[in-house]
C-alpha atoms as a PDB file:
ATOM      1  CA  UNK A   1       0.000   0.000   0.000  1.00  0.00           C
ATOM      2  CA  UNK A   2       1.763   3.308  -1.148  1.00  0.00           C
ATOM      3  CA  UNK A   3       1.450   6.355   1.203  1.00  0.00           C
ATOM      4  CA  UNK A   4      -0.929   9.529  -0.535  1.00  0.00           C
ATOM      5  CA  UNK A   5       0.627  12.973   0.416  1.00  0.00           C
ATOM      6  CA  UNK A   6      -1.876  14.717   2.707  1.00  0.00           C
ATOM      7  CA  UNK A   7      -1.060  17.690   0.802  1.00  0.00           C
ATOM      8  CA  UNK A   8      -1.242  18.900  -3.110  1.00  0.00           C
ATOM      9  CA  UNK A   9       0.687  21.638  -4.600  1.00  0.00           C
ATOM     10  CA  UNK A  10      -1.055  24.644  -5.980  1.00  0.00           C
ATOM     11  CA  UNK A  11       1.337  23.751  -9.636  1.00  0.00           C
ATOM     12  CA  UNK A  12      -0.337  20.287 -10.041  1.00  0.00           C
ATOM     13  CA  UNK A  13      -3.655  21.766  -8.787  1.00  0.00           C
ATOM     14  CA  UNK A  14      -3.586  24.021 -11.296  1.00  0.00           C
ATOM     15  CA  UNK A  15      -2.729  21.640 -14.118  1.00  0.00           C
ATOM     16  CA  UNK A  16      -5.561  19.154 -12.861  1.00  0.00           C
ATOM     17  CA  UNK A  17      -8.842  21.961 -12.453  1.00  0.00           C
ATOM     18  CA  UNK A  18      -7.682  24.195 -15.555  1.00  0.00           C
ATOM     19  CA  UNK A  19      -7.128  27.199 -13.675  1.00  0.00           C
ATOM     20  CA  UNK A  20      -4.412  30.106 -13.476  1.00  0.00           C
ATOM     21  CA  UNK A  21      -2.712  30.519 -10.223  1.00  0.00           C
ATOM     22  CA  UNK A  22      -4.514  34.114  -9.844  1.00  0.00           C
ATOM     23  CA  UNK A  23      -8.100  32.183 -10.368  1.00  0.00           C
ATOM     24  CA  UNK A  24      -6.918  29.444  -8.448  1.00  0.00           C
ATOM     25  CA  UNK A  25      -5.920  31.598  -5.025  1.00  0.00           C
ATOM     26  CA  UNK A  26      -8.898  33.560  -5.656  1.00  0.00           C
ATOM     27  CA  UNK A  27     -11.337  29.981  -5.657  1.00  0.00           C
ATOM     28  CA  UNK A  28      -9.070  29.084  -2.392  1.00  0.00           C
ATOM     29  CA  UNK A  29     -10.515  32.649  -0.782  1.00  0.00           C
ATOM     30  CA  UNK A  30     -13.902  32.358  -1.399  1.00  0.00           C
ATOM     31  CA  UNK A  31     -13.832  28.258   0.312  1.00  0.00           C
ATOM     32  CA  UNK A  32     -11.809  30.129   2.793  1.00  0.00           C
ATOM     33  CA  UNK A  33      -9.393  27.085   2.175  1.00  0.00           C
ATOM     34  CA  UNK A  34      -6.078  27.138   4.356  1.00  0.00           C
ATOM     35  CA  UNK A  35      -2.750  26.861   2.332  1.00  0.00           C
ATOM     36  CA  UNK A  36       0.369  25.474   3.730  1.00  0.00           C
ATOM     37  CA  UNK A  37       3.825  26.927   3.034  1.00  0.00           C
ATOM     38  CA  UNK A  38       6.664  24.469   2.714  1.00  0.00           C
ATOM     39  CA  UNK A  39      10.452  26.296   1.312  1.00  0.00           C
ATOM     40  CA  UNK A  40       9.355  27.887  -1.722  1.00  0.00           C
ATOM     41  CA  UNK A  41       5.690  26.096  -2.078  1.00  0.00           C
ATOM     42  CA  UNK A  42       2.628  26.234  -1.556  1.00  0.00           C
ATOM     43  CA  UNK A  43       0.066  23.390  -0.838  1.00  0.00           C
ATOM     44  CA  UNK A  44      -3.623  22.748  -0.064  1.00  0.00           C
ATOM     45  CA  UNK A  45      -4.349  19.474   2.223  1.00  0.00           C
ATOM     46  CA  UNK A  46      -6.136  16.439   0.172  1.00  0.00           C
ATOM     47  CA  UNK A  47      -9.309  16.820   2.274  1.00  0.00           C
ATOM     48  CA  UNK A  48     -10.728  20.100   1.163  1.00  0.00           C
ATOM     49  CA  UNK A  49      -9.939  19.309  -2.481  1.00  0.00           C
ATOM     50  CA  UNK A  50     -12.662  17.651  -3.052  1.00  0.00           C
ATOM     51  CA  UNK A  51     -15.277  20.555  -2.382  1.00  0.00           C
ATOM     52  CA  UNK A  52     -12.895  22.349  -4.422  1.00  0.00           C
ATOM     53  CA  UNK A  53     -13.242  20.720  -7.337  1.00  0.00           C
ATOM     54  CA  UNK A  54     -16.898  20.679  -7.314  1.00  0.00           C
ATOM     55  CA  UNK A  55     -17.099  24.455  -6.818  1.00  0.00           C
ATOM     56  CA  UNK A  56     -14.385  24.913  -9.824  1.00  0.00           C
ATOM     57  CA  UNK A  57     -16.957  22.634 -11.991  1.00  0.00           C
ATOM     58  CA  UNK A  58     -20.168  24.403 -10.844  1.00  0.00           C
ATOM     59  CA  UNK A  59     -19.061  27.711 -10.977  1.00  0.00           C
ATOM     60  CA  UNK A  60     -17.859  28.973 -14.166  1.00  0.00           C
ATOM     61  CA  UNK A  61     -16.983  32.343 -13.831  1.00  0.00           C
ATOM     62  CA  UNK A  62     -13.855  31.703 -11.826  1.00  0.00           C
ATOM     63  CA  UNK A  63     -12.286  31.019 -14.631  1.00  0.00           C
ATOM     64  CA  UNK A  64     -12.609  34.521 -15.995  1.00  0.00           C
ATOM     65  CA  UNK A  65     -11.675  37.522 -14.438  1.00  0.00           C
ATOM     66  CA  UNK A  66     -12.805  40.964 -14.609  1.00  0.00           C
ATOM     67  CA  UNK A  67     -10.139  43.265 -15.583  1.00  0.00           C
ATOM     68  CA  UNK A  68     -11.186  47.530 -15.136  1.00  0.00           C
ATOM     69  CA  UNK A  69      -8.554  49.394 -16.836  1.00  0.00           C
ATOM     70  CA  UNK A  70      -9.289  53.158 -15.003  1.00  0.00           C
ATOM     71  CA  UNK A  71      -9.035  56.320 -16.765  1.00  0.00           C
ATOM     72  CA  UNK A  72      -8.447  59.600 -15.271  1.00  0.00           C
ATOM     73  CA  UNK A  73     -11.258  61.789 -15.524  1.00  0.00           C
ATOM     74  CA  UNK A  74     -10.454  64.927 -17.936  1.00  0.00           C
ATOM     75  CA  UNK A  75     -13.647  66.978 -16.727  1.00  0.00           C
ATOM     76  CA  UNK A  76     -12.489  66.898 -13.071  1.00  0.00           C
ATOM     77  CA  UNK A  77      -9.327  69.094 -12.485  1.00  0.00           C
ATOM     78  CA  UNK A  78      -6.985  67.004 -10.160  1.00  0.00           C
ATOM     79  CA  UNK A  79      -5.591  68.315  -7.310  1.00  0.00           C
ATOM     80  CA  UNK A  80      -1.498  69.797  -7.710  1.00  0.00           C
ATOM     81  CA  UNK A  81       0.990  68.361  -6.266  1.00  0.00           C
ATOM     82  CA  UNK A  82       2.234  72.013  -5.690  1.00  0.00           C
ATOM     83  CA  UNK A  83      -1.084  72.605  -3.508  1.00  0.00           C
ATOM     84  CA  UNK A  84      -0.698  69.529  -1.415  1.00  0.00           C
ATOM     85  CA  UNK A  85       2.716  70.135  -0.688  1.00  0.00           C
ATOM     86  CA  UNK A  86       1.799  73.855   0.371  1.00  0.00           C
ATOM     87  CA  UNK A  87      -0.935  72.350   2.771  1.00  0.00           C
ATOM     88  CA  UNK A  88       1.875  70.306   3.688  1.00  0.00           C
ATOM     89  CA  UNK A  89       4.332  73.341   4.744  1.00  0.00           C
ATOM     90  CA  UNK A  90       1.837  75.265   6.215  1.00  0.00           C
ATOM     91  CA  UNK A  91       0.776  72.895   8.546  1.00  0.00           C
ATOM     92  CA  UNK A  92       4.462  72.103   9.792  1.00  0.00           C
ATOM     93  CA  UNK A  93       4.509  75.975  10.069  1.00  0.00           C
ATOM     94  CA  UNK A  94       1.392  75.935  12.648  1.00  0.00           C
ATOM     95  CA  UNK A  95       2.961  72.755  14.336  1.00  0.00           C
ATOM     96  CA  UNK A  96       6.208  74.088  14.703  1.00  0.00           C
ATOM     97  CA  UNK A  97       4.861  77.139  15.674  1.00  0.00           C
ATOM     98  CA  UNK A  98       2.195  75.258  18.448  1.00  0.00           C
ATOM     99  CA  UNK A  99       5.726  73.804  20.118  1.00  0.00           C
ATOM    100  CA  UNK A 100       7.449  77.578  19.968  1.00  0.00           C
ATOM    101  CA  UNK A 101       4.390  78.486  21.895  1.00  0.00           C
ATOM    102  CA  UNK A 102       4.368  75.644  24.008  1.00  0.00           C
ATOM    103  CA  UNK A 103       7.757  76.919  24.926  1.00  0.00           C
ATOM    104  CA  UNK A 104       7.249  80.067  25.997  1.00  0.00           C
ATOM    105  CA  UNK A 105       4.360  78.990  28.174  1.00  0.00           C
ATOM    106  CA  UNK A 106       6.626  76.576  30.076  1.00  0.00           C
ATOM    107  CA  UNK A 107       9.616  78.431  30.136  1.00  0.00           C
ATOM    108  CA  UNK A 108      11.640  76.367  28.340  1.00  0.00           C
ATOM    109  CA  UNK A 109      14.980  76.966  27.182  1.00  0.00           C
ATOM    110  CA  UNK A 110      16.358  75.688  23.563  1.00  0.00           C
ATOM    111  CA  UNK A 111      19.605  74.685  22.164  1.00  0.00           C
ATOM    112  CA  UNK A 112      20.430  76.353  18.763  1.00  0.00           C
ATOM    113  CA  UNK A 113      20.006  73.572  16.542  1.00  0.00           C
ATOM    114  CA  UNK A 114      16.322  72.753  18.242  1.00  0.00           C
ATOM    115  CA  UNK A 115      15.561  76.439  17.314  1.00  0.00           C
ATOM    116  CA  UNK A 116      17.038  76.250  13.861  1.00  0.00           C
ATOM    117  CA  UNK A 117      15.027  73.094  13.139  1.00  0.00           C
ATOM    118  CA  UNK A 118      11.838  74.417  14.803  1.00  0.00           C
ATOM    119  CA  UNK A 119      11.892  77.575  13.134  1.00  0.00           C
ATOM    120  CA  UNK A 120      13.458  75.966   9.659  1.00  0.00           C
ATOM    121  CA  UNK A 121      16.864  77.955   9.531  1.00  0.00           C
ATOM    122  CA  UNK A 122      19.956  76.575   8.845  1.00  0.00           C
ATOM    123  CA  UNK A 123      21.736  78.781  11.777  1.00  0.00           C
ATOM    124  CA  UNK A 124      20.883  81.411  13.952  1.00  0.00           C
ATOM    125  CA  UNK A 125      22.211  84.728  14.694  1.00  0.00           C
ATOM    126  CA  UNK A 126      20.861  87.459  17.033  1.00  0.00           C
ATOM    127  CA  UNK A 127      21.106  90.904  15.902  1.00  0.00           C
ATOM    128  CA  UNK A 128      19.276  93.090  18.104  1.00  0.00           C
ATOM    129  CA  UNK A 129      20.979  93.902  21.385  1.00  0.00           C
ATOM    130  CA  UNK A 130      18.815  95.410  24.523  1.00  0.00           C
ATOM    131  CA  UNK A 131      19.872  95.657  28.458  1.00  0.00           C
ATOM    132  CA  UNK A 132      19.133  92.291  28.793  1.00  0.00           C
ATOM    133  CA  UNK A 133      21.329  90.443  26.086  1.00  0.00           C
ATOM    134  CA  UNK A 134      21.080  89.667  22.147  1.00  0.00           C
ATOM    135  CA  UNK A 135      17.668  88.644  20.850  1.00  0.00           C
ATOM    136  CA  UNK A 136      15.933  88.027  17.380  1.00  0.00           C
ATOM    137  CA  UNK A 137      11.993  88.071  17.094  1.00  0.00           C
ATOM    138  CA  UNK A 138      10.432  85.865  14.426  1.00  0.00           C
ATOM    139  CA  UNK A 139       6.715  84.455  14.045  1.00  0.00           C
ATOM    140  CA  UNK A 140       5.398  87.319  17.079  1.00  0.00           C
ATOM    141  CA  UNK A 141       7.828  85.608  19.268  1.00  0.00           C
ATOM    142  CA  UNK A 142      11.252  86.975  20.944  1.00  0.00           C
ATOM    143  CA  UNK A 143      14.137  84.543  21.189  1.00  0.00           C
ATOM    144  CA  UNK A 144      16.503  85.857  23.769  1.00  0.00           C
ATOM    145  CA  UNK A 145      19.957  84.316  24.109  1.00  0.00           C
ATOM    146  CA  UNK A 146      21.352  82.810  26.912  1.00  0.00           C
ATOM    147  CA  UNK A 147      25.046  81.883  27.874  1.00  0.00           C
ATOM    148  CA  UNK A 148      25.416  80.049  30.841  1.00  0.00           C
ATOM    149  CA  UNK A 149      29.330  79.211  32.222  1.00  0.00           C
ATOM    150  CA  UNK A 150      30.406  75.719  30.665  1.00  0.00           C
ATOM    151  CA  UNK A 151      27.440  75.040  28.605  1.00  0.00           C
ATOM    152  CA  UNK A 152      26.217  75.186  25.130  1.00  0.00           C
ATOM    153  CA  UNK A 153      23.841  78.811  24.663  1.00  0.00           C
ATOM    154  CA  UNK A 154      20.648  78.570  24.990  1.00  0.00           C
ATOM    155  CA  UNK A 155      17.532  80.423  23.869  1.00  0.00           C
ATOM    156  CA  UNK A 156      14.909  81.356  25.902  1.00  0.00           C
ATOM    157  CA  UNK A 157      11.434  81.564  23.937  1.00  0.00           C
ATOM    158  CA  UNK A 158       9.056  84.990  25.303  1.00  0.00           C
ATOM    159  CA  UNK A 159       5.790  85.073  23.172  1.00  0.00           C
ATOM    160  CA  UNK A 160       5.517  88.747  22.299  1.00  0.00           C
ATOM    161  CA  UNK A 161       1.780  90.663  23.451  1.00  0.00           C
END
């Protein structure tokens, strides 16, 4: 008595019902059949091809499938990609500009290259001087320098009335 496999690949399965791999995996989906992955293939166990192949023979519009080629639509104006990416940058703006604020509320003191990046400059320089110290105002807000003995500057944030 010779031993049957439990399982059959999806190859000979194909061969035997007539079917392309793409119809085949779609039949599989609709039984809500299990595959098994061994290496590189892929197998469906004995027992559920037998409801398989009577669903392949009563049904015979899984052997055809619908293709829909889509067309854009020349009446509608598509969105730019130059207005996206504007909505884009202006909402980083009003985030970056949320934190700033955020910052100023809490007192909160920033390194230079966390202000550069929050307020998108490559460096920063202060040119206005008062009593207190060098500042530069950007956005309605007043960044104030601050050089503390043995540490990096930093920049205190003051949200401007």
């Amino acid at each position: 008595m010779t031993n049957v496999p439990s399982l059959i690949s999806l190859r000979e399965l194909e061969e035997e019902l007539g079917l392309e791999r793409s119809e085949l995996l779609l039949l599989l989906r609709q039984e809500k059949l299990q595959t098994v992955h061994k290496g590189l293939r892929t197998y469906v166990n004995r027992s559920d091809i037998d409801n398989l192949r009577n669903r392949a023979s009563i049904n015979d519009n899984v052997s055809s499938l619908t293709v829909l080629e889509m067309k854009p639509a020349s009446a509608e104006p598509a969105a730019a990609w130059e207005d996206a990416n504007q909505f884009a940058q202006l909402r980083l703006l009003r985030e970056r500009l949320d934190l700033l604020i955020l910052c100023a509320d809490r007192s909160i003191h920033l390194e230079s290259g966390e202000l550069a990046s929050l307020l998108g400059l490559r460096r920063i320089s202060a040119r206005q001087h008062d009593h207190h110290g060098v500042y530069f105002e950007r956005y309605g807000l007043r960044f104030r320098r601050l050089d503390q003995q043995g540490q990096r500057s930093s920049w205190k944030v003051i949200a401007l009335e």
